[in-house]
Protein backbone atom coordinates (compact mmCIF):
# COMPACT_ATOMS: atom_id res chain seq x y z
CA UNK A 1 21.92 -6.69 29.31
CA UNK A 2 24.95 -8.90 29.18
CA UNK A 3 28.15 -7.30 29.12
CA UNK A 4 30.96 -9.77 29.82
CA UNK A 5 30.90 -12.89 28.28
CA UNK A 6 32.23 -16.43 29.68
CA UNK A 7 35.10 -17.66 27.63
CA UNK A 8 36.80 -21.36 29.19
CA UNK A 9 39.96 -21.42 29.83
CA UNK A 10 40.46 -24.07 26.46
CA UNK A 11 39.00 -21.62 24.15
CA UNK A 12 40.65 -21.09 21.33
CA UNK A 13 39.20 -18.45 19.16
CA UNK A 14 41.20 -19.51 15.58
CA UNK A 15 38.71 -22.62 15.27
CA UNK A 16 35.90 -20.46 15.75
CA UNK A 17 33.75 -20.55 12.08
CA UNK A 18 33.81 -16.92 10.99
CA UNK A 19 30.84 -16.57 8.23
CA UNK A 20 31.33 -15.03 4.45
CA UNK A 21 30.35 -11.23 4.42
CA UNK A 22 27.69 -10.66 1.89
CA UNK A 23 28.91 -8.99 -1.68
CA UNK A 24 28.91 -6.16 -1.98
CA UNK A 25 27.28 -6.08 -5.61
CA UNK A 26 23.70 -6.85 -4.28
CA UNK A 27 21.84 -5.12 -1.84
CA UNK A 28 18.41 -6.25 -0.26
CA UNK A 29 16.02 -3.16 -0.01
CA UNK A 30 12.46 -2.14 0.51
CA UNK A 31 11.74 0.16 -1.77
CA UNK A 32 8.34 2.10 -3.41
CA UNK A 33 7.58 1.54 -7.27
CA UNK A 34 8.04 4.94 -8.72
CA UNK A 35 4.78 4.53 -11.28
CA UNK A 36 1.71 2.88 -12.23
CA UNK A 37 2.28 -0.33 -13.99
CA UNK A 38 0.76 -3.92 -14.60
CA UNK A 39 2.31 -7.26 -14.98
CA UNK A 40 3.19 -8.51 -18.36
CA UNK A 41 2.17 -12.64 -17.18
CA UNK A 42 -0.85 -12.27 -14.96
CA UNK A 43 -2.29 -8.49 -15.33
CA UNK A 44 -2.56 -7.35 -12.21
CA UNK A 45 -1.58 -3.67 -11.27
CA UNK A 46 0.98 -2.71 -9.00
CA UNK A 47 0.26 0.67 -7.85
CA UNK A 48 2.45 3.93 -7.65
CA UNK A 49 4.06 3.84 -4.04
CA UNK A 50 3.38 -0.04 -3.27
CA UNK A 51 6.24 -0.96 -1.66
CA UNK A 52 8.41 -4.04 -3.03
CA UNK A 53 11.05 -6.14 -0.66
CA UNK A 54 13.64 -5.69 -3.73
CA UNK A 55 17.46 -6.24 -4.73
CA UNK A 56 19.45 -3.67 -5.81
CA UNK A 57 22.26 -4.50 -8.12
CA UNK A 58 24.85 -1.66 -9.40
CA UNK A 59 24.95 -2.36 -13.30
CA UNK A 60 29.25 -3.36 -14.05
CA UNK A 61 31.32 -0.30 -15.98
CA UNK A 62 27.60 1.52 -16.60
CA UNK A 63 28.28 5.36 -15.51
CA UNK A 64 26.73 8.57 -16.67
CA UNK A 65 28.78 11.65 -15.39
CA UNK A 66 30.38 9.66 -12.62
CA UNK A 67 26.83 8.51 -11.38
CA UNK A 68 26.64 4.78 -10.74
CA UNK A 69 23.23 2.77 -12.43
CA UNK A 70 21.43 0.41 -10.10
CA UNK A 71 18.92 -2.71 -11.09
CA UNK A 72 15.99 -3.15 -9.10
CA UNK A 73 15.10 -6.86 -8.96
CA UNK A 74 10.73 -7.09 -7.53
CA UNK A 75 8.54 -10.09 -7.71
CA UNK A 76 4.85 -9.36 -8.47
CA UNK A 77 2.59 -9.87 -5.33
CA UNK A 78 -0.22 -11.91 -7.39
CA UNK A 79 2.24 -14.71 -9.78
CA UNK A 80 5.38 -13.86 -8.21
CA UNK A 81 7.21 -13.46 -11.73
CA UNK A 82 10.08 -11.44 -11.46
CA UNK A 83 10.28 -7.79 -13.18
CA UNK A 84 12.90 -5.62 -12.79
CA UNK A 85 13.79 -1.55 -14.32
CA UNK A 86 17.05 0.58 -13.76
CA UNK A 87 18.41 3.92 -13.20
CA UNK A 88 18.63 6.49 -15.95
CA UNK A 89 20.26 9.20 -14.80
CA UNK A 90 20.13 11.36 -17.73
CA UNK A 91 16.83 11.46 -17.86
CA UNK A 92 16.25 11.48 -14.00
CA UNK A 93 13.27 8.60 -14.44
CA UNK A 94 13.92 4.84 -14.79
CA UNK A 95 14.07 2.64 -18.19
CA UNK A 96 11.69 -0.70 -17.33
CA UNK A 97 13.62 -3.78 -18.69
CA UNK A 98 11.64 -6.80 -18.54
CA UNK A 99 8.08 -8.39 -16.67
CA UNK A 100 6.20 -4.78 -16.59
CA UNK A 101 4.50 -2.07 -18.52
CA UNK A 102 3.59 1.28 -17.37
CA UNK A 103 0.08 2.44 -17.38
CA UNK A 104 -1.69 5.93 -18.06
CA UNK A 105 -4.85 6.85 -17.98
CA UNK A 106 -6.15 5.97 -21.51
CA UNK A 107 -4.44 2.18 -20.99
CA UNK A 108 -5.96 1.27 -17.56
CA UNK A 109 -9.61 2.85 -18.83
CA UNK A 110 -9.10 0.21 -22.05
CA UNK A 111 -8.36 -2.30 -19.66
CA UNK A 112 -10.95 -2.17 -17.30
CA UNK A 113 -13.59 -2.25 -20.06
CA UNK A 114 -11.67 -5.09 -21.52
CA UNK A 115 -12.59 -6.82 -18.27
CA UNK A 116 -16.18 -6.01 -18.30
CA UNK A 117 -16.77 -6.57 -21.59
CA UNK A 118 -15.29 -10.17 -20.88
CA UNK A 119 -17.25 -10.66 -17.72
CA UNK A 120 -20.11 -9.94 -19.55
CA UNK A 121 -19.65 -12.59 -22.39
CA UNK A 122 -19.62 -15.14 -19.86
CA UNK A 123 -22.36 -14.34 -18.15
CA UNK A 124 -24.33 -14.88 -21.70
C-alpha cells in the first residue's frame, strides 16, 4: 500500500482537471422488482425479486406527508425496452407508469395457454 505520493517540484496543482460530481437528482441502484409482471413489447416475465441495475430519480415538488417520491428507471433483460413505476407512499405499494403490467394468477394461467394453444396451431 502506497502512502506518500511523489509530487515534482514544478507541480502545480490549480491546472490539475478536477471532474464534474454526478447530480444529485439520479442515482444508479441495484434494486429487486417488488411483483410479478411482464413486458408490454416482447412478453416476457420478469419475476418478483429479479434484480434490475436501475436509476432512481426523486420526482420534482411530488411529496406526501413530507415523504419524497422516487422513479425507478429498468430495462427488460429480453428487448431491453425501458419500463419504469414510482413510489406511492400513501398506499405503501408502487403505481407502474409505463413498459409493464402486473400479473396474478388468473393472467399468467391465460397466458400460458395462449402460448400453447399458439404452438399448437403451428404445428398443424
Amino acid at each position: 500500500k502506497i502512502v506518500n505520493k511523489y509530487y515534482p517540484h514544478d507541480f502545480n496543482p490549480s491546472l490539475v482537471y478536477k471532474r464534474k460530481k454526478a447530480s444529485k437528482k439520479a442515482i444508479k441502484v441495484r434494486t429487486m422488482i417488488p411483483f410479478t409482471v411482464y413486458c408490454l413489447n416482447c412478453g416476457s416475465f420478469l419475476y418478483k425479486g429479479s434484480k434490475f441495475n436501475s436509476i432512481k430519480k426523486k420526482i420534482n415538488h411530488s411529496a406526501y406527508l413530507g415523504i419524497d417520491i422516487y422513479r425507478f428507471y429498468m430495462n427488460c433483460n429480453v428487448c431491453y425496452s425501458v419500463f419504469y413505476f414510482r413510489t406511492d407512499p400513501k398506499s405503501g405499494s408502487y403505481i407502474i407508469e409505463r413498459g409493464i403490467k402486473i400479473c396474478d394468477s388468473n393472467s399468467i394461467a391465460q397466458k400460458r395457454k395462449k402460448i400453447v394453444l399458439k404452438k399448437g396451431i403451428s404445428k398443424l
